[in-house]
Every structure is written in structure tokens, then in C-alpha cells.
Protein backbone atom coordinates (compact mmCIF):
# COMPACT_ATOMS: atom_id res chain seq x y z
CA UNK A 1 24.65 -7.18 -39.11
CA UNK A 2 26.96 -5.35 -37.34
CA UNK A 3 26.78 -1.58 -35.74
CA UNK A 4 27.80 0.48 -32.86
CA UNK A 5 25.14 1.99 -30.27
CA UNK A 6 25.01 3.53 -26.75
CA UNK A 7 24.25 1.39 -24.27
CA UNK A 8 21.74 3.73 -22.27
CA UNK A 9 19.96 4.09 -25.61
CA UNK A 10 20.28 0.39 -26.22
CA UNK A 11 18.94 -0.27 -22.45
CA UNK A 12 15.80 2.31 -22.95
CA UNK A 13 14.65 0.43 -26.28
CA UNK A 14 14.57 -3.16 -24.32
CA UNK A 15 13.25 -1.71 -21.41
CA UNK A 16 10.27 -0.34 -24.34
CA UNK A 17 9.55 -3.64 -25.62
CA UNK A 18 10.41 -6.31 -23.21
CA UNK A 19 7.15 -6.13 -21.39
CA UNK A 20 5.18 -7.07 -23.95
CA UNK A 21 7.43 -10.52 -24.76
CA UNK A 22 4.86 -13.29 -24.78
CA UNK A 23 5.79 -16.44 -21.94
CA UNK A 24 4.22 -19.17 -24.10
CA UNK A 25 6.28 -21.57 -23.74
CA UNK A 26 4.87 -23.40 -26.96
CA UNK A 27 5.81 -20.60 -29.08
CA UNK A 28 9.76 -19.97 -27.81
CA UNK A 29 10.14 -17.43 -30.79
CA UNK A 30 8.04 -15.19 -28.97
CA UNK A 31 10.09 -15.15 -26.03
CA UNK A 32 12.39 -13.00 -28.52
CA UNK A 33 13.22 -9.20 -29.32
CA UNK A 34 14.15 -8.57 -32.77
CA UNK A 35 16.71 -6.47 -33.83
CA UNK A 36 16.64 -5.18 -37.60
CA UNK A 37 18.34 -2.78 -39.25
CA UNK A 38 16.03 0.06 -40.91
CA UNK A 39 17.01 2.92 -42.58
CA UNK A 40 20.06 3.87 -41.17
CA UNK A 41 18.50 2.85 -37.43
CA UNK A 42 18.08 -0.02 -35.54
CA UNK A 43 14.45 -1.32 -34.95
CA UNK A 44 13.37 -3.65 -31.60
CA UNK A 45 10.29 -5.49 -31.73
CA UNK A 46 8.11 -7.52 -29.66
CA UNK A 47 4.73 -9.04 -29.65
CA UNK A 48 2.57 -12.04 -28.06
CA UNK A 49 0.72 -12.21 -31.32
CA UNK A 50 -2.26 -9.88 -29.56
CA UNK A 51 -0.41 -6.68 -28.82
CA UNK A 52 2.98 -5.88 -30.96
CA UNK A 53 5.33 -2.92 -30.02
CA UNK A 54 8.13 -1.44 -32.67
CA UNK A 55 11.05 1.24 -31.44
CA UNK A 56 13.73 2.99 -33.11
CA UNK A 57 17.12 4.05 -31.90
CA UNK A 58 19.99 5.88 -33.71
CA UNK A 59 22.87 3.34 -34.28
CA UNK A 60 25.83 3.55 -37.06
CA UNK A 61 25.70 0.72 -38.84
CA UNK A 62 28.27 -0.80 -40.58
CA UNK A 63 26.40 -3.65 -41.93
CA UNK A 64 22.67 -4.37 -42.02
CA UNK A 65 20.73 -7.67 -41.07
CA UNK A 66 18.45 -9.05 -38.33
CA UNK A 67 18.30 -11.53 -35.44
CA UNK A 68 15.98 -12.52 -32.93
CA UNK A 69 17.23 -13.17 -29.64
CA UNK A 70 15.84 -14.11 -26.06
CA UNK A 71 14.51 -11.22 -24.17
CA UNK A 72 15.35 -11.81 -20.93
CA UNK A 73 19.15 -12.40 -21.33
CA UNK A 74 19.31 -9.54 -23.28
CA UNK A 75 17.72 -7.11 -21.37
CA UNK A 76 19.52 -8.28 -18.01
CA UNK A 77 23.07 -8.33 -20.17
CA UNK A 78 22.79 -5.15 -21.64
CA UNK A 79 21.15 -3.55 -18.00
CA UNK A 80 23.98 -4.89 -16.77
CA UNK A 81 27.11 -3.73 -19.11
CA UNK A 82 28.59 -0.12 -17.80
CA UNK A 83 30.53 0.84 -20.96
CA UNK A 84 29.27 3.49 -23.29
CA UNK A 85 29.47 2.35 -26.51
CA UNK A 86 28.71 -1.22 -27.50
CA UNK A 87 29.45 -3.18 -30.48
CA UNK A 88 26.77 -5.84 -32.39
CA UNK A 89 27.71 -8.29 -34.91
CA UNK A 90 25.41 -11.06 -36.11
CA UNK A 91 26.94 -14.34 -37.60
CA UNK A 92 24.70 -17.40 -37.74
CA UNK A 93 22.17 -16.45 -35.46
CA UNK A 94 24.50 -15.69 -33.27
CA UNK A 95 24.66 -12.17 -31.63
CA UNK A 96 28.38 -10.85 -30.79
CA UNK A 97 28.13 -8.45 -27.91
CA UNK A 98 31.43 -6.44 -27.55
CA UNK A 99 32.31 -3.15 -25.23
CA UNK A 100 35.36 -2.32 -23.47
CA UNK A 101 35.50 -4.14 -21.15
CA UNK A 102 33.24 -7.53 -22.12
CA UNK A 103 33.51 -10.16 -25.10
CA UNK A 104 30.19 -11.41 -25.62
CA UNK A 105 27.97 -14.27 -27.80
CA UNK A 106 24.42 -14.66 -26.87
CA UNK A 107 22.46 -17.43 -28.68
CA UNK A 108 19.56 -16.44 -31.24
CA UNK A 109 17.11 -17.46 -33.29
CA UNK A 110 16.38 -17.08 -37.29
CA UNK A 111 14.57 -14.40 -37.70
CA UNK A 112 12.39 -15.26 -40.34
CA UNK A 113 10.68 -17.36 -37.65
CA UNK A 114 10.01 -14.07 -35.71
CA UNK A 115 5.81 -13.15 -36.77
CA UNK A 116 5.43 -10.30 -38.42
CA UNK A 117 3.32 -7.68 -36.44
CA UNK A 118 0.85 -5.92 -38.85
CA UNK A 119 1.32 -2.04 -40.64
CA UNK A 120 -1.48 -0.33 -40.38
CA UNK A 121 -1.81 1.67 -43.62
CA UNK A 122 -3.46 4.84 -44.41
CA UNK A 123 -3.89 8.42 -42.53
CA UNK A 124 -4.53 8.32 -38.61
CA UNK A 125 -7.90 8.82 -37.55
CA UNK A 126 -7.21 10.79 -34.50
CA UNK A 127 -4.11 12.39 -32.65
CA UNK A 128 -3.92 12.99 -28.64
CA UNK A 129 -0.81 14.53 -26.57
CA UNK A 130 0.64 11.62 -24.66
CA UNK A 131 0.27 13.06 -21.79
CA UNK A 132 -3.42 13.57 -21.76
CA UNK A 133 -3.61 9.70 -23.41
CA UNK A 134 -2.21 8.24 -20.29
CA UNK A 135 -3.66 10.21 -17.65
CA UNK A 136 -7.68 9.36 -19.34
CA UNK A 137 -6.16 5.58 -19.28
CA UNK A 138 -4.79 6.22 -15.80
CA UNK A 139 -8.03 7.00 -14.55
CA UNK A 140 -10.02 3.83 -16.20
CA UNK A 141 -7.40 1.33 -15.31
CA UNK A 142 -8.40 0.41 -11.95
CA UNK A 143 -12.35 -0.41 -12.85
CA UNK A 144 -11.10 -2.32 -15.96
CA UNK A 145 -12.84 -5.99 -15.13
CA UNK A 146 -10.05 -8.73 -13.93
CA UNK A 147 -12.18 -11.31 -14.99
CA UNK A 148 -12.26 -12.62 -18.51
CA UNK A 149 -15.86 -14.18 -18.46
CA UNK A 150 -17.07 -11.02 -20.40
CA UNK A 151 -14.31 -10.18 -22.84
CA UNK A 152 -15.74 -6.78 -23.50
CA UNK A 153 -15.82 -5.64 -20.01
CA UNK A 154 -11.88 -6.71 -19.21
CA UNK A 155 -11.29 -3.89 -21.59
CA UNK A 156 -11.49 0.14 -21.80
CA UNK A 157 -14.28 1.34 -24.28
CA UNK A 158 -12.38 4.43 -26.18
CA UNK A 159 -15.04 6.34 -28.52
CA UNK A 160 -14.41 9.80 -30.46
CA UNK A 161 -15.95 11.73 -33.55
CA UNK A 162 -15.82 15.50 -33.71
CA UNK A 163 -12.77 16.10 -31.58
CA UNK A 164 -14.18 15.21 -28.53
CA UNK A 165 -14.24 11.44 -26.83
CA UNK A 166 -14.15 9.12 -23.72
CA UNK A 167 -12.95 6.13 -22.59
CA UNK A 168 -14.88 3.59 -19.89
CA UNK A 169 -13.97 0.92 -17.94
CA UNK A 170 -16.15 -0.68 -15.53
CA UNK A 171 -16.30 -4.51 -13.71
CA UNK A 172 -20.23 -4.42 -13.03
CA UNK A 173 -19.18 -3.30 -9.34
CA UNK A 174 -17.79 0.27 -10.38
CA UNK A 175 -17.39 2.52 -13.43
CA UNK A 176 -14.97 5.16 -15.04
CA UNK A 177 -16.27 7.47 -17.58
CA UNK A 178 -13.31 10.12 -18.76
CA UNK A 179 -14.08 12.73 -21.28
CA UNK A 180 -10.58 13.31 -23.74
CA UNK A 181 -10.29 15.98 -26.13
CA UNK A 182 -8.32 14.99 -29.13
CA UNK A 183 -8.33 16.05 -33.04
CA UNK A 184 -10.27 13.56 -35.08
CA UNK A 185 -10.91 12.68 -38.62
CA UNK A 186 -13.29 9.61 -38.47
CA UNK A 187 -15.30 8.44 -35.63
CA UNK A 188 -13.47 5.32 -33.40
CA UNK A 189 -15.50 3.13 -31.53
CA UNK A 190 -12.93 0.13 -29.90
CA UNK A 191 -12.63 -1.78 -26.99
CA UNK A 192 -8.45 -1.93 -26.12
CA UNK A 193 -7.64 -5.01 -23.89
CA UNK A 194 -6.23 -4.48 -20.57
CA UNK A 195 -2.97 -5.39 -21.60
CA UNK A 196 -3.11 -2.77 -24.09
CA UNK A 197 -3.94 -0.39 -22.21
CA UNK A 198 -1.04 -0.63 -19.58
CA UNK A 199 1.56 -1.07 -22.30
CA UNK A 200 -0.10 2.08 -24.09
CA UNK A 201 0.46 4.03 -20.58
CA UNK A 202 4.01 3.02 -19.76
CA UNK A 203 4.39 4.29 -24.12
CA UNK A 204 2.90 7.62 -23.05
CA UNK A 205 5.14 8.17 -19.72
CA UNK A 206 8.32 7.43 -22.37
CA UNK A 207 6.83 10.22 -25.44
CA UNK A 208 6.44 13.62 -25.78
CA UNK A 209 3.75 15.49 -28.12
CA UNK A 210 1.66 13.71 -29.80
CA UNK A 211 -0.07 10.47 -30.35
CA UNK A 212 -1.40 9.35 -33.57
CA UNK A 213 -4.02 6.73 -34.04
CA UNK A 214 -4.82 4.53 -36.56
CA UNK A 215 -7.41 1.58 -37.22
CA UNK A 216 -8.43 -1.03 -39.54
CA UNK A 217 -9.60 -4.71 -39.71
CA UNK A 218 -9.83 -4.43 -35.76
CA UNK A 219 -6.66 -3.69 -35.45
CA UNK A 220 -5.61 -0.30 -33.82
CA UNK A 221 -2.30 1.80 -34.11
CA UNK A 222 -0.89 4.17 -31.30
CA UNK A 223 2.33 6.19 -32.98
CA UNK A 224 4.59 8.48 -31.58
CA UNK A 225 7.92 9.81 -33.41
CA UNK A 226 10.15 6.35 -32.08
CA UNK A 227 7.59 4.16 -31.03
CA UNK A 228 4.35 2.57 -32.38
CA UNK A 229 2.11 0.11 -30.73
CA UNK A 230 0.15 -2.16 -32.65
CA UNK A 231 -3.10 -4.18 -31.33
CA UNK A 232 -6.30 -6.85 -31.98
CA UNK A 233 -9.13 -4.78 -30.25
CA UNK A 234 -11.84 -6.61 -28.50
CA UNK A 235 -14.21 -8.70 -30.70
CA UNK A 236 -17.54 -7.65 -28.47
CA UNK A 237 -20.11 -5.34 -27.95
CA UNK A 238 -20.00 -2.76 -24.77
CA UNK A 239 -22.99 -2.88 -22.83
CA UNK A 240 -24.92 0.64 -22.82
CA UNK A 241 -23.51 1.75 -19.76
CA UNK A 242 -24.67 5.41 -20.03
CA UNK A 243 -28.10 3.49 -18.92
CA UNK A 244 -26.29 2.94 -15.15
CA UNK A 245 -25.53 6.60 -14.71
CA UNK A 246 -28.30 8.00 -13.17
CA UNK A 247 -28.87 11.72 -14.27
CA UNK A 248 -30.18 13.05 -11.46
CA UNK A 249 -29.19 13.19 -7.64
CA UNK A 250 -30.97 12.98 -4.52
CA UNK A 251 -28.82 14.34 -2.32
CA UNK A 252 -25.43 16.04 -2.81
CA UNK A 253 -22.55 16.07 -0.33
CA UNK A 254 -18.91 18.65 -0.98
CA UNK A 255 -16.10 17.14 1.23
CA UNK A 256 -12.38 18.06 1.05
CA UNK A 257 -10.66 14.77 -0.51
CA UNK A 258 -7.56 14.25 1.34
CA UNK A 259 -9.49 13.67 5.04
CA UNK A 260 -12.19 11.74 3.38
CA UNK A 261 -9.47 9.37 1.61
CA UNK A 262 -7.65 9.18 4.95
CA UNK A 263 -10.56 8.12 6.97
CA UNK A 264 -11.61 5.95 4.52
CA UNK A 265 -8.34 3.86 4.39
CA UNK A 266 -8.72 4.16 8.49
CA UNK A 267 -11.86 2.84 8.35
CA UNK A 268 -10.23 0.00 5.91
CA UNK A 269 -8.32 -1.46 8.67
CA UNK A 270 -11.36 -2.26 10.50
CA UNK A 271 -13.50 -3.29 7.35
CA UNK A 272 -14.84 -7.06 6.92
CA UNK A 273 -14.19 -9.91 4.70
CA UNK A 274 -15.83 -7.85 2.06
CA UNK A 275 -14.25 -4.61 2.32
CA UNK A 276 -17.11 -2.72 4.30
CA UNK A 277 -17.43 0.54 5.34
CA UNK A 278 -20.59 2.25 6.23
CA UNK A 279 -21.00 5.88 5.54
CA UNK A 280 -23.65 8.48 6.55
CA UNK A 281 -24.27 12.20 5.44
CA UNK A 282 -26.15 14.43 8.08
CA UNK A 283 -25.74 17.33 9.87
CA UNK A 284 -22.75 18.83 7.45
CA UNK A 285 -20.77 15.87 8.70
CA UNK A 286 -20.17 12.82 7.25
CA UNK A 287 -19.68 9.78 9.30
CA UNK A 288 -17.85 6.65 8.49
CA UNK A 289 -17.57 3.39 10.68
CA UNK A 290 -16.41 -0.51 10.25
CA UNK A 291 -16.36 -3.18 12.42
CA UNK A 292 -14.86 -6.03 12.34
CA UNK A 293 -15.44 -9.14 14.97
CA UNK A 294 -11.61 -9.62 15.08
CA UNK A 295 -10.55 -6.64 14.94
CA UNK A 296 -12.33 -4.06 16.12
CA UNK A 297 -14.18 -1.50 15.36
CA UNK A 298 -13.96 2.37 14.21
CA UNK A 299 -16.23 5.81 13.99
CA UNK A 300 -14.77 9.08 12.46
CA UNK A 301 -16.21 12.08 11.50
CA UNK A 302 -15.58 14.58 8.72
CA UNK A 303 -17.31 18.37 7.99
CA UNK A 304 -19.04 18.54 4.60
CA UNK A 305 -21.55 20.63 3.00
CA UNK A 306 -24.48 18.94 2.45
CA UNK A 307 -27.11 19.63 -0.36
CA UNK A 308 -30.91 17.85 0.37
CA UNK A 309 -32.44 15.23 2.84
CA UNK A 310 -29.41 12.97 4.60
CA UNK A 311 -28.16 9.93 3.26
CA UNK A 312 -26.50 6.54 3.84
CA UNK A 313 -24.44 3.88 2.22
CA UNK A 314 -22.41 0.73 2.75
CA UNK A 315 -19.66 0.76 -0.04
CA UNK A 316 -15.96 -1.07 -0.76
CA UNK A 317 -13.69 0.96 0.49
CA UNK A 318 -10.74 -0.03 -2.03
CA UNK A 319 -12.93 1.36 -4.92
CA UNK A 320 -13.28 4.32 -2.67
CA UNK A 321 -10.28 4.88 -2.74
CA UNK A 322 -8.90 3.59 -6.03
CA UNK A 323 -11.42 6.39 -7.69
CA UNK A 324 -10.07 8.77 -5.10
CA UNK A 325 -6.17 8.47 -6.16
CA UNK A 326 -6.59 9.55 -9.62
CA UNK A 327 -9.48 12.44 -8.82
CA UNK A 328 -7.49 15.96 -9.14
CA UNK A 329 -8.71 19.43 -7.09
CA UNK A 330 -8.68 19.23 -3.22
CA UNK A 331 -12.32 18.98 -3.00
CA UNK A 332 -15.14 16.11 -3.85
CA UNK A 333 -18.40 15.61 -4.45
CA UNK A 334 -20.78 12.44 -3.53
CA UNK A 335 -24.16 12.41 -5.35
CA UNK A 336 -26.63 9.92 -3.74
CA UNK A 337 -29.16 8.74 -6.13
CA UNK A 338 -31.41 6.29 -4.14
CA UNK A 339 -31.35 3.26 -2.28
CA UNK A 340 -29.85 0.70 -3.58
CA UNK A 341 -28.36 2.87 -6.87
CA UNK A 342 -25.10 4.02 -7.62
CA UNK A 343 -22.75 6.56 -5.75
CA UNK A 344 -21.30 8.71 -7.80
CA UNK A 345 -18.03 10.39 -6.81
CA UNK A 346 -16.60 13.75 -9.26
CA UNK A 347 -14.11 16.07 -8.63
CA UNK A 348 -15.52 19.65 -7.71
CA UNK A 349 -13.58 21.64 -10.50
CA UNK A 350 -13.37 18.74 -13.47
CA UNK A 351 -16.70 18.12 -15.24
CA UNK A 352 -13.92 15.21 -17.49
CA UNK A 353 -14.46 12.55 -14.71
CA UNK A 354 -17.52 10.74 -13.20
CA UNK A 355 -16.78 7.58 -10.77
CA UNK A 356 -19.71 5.50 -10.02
CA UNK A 357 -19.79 3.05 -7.09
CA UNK A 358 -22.68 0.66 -6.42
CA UNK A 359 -23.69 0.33 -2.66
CA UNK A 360 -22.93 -3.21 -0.90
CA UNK A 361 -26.25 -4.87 -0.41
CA UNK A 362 -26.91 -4.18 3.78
């Protein structure tokens, strides 16, 4: 192999794939990107054998061929080099890195050791603009379950047919629901692992337009015009989680976002060993306290607009506010539904985005 590339474009494909390098230490191939020539472009893969990531960048090759070679001293070599234009030759698995200024050999591996990360064939069954992609998976990420003592809950639930869909995320504590509208051509039902899902958002901050999906044999595609993610889905069942939202409210409170997320995280300082904070709807004011033994202790107050009887709840205040970063509008709403049920927490002007909180136990 041997071509000529820019190094900023050079730099931008590692930085695409690098994250997804596997650390097994058993497996040392997959501490590799490979570079392959394709069709007149040069093409960087990655996988850890669950997720796999491809990019393309324009090169001018002189000769084709392929190499695998360590991720991390590549990426911090080539982050590192200042000159424009840099030179690759391959001889032996050997990989000749030459600029201006620097005279280069980085040790590699054969690539025919390198596993081959599968093509989805056939048409896509749905297509999304990037940017509405990652700001649905944005919104689901936080309430994705840490855990992995329920497979399908450490995992977002993405569902469409008829040009319409959502994708859920919930660790038995709180829940995400986010409506998406996409175009469709088959119904999807797939559970994408966590790790998925954060390489699929960092793909949508780097793409423009649109998104194409494909599936098959539980494994799922996500394409855009240089870059295409490949991934296992979750082998599992999602529990019926429409059963937890409750349908109707009690009691309704409107409250302008920003002072009730900054008297929350007030409130925070002051909170327990279990994140604690007590809140209480009466009056048109809401009223939100903590204590703590050593610490302290803290009462603030905040005008809302209440709807129906008063109301009361003890709650984690970092799901508080994790649902309140990604809510948009300037204005919230909290729906009470009963003692001992879920909170649910909307945005005033977006009907795309429910947030459902389950009281601490008093």
C-alpha cells in the first residue's frame, strides 16, 4: 500500500473509530484500526466483535493493500504530526509514516487476522436526519440501566412502523420515552446496547442529513454518506413498560425549568446518602427541602401554577435533574399520579418527551 492523505482528514477518521477499539487483552488484533484501500479511498475500521464502525476518507493512492495497526499509537502519532500532507507505505506489516518533517515505521499486524465486521445487505428499513437521531438518543441515555443483570434493560428499546417511532430507556428507578419521526419501510423493533448507542451519538454529532438503517439476523446498520456503524442488538425481550405510565394525573403542577433545576441542585448539596430531596406543591408554590445530619439543612421556594388538590414527594434529585438537562422550552410540567406512583416530568410545549420518576419510599 502506499498513498498520500491530509493529516486533519487522517486525524478525524481515527478520532471516528478509535473509540470503539476493543481492550481485550486476549484478542490483541482487536486493539487494531485497519486501513484498506477501497475504491480509490482509504477505509478505517474498528470493532470489539459486538459493535463494528467503517469510515472513508479521500486519499490518492498510488498503490493499494491493507494493514492493521495498534490504535493507540496511531491515533496519538498522527494527533500529534503538524504537517499537511502525509505519506503511507506498507511493507511487511510494517506501516511507513512519512511527512515533512518526520520519518516514521510503526509496527502492525497481518491483516487477514483483523475479523471481518458483517455487510448488511438489502434496502434500509428506515432513514432519520442525524440530528434528530442523536438528540432522541440524547434524551434516553441517562435512564439507560448501568447494570448488566437484565441485559434488555442496559439498552435503549428503538421501535418504528408507519413513519413514526420511539426509543426507551429506563433502569426500574426512572424512564425515557421519546417519540422520533422518521421515514420507514418495515416495522423495527430492537434493543441497541449502551455502547451502541453512545458510539451512534458521537456518529450523528460528526454527519449531516440523513441516517439510513438497516437490519437483519439481529444485526442492525446505521449509514451515513462516510460512515456506517454496524451492531449485535440485544438478545431479550423489553418489559411492557407502557404498563408503568400511568394515563391519568392527580394533580398537575406548571413551573418555569431553570429555577426549579437550580433549586433542585441547591437542595442536592444538602441531600442524604441516597440523594433525597423532598418536594411539596401547595399554594402555587412549590417547596423543596433536604437535610442532611452533617451537613445541614435547606428550604426554598418556587411560584408555580398548580392544577387539583396539593401534593408531595421524596425523589433523587440527580434523576431530577438528569431529565431536566435534556427537556427543551423554559417551562415544565409535574403530573402527580398517587402515592407511591410515578412522577412524571414533560416539557410544556413538546408532547415527543415524557420522563417518569418513581418516588423514594418515605
Amino acid at each position: 500500500m502506499k498513498l498520500i492523505i491530509n493529516q486533519k482528514n487522517l486525524r478525524r477518521a481515527i478520532g471516528l473509530v478509535e473509540k470503539v477499539v476493543s481492550k481485550n487483552t486476549t484478542l490483541p488484533i482487536l486493539g487494531n484500526i485497519l486501513l484498506k484501500t477501497e475504491n480509490g479511498r482509504l477505509r478505517l475500521s474498528a470493532t470489539n466483535l459486538e459493535l463494528g464502525i467503517n469510515t472513508l476518507v479521500g486519499v490518492k493512492i498510488e498503490e493499494v493493500g491493507e494493514i492493521a495497526i495498534p490504535s493507540r499509537i496511531l491515533a496519538d502519532f498522527i494527533g500529534t504530526v503538524q504537517d499537511e500532507k502525509i505519506t503511507l507505505t506498507t511493507k511487511n506489516n510494517i506501516l511507513n509514516v512519512n511527512s515533512e518533517n518526520y520519518k516514521t515505521s510503526i509496527l502492525g499486524f497481518d491483516p487477514k487476522d483483523f475479523p471481518i465486521i458483517p455487510k448488511i445487505k438489502g434496502d434500509p428499513v428506515a432513514s432519520i436526519s442525524a440530528q434528530a437521531l442523536k438528540n432522541g438518543l440524547v434524551k434516553v441515555l441517562d435512564s439507560i440501566a448501568v447494570s448488566e443483570t437484565r441485559p434488555e434493560l442496559a439498552g435503549v428499546l428503538m421501535q418504528f412502523k408507519d413513519n413514526a417511532g420511539v426509543l426507551v430507556s429506563t433502569d426500574i428507578f426512572r424512564l425515557t420515552e421519546v417519540s422520533i419521526s422518521l421515514n420507514t419501510t418495515s416495522p423495527v423493533s430492537v434493543i441497541l446496547p449502551r455502547n451502541t448507542v453512545t458510539e451512534l451519538i458521537r456518529m450523528c454529532s460528526d454527519s449531516e442529513g440523513d441516517i439510513q438503517i438497516k437490519y437483519e439476523d439481529n444485526q442492525i446498520a446505521f449509514l451515513a454518506e462516510d460512515i456506517e456503524l454496524v451492531s449485535r442488538v440485544v438478545d431479550g425481550t423489553y418489559p411492557p413498560y407502557k404498563n408503568v405510565i400511568p394515563d391519568k394525573f392527580i394533580s398537575r403542577a406548571l413551573i418555569k425549568k431553570s429555577d426549579f433545576e437550580n433549586n433542585v441542585r441547591l437542595a442536592g448539596l444538602f441531600a442524604s446518602s441516597i440523594s433525597d430531596v423532598k418536594i411539596s406543591c401547595a399554594n402555587d408554590k412549590l417547596t423543596i427541602k433536604a437535610k442532611n445530619s452533617d451537613k445541614g439543612e435547606i428550604e426554598t421556594d418556587i411560584p408555580i401554577t398548580l392544577k387539583n388538590e396539593p401534593f408531595e414527594a421524596s425523589l433523587n434529585y440527580k434523576y431530577v435533574l438528569d431529565g431536566l438537562k435534556n427537556m427543551p422550552g423554559t417551562e415544565v410540567i409535574l403530573e402527580f399520579t398517587g402515592n407511591g406512583s410515578p412522577l412524571i416530568i414533560r416539557p410544556s410545549d413538546d408532547k415527543t418527551l415524557t420522563y417518569l420518576i418513581m418516588p423514594l419510599r418515605s
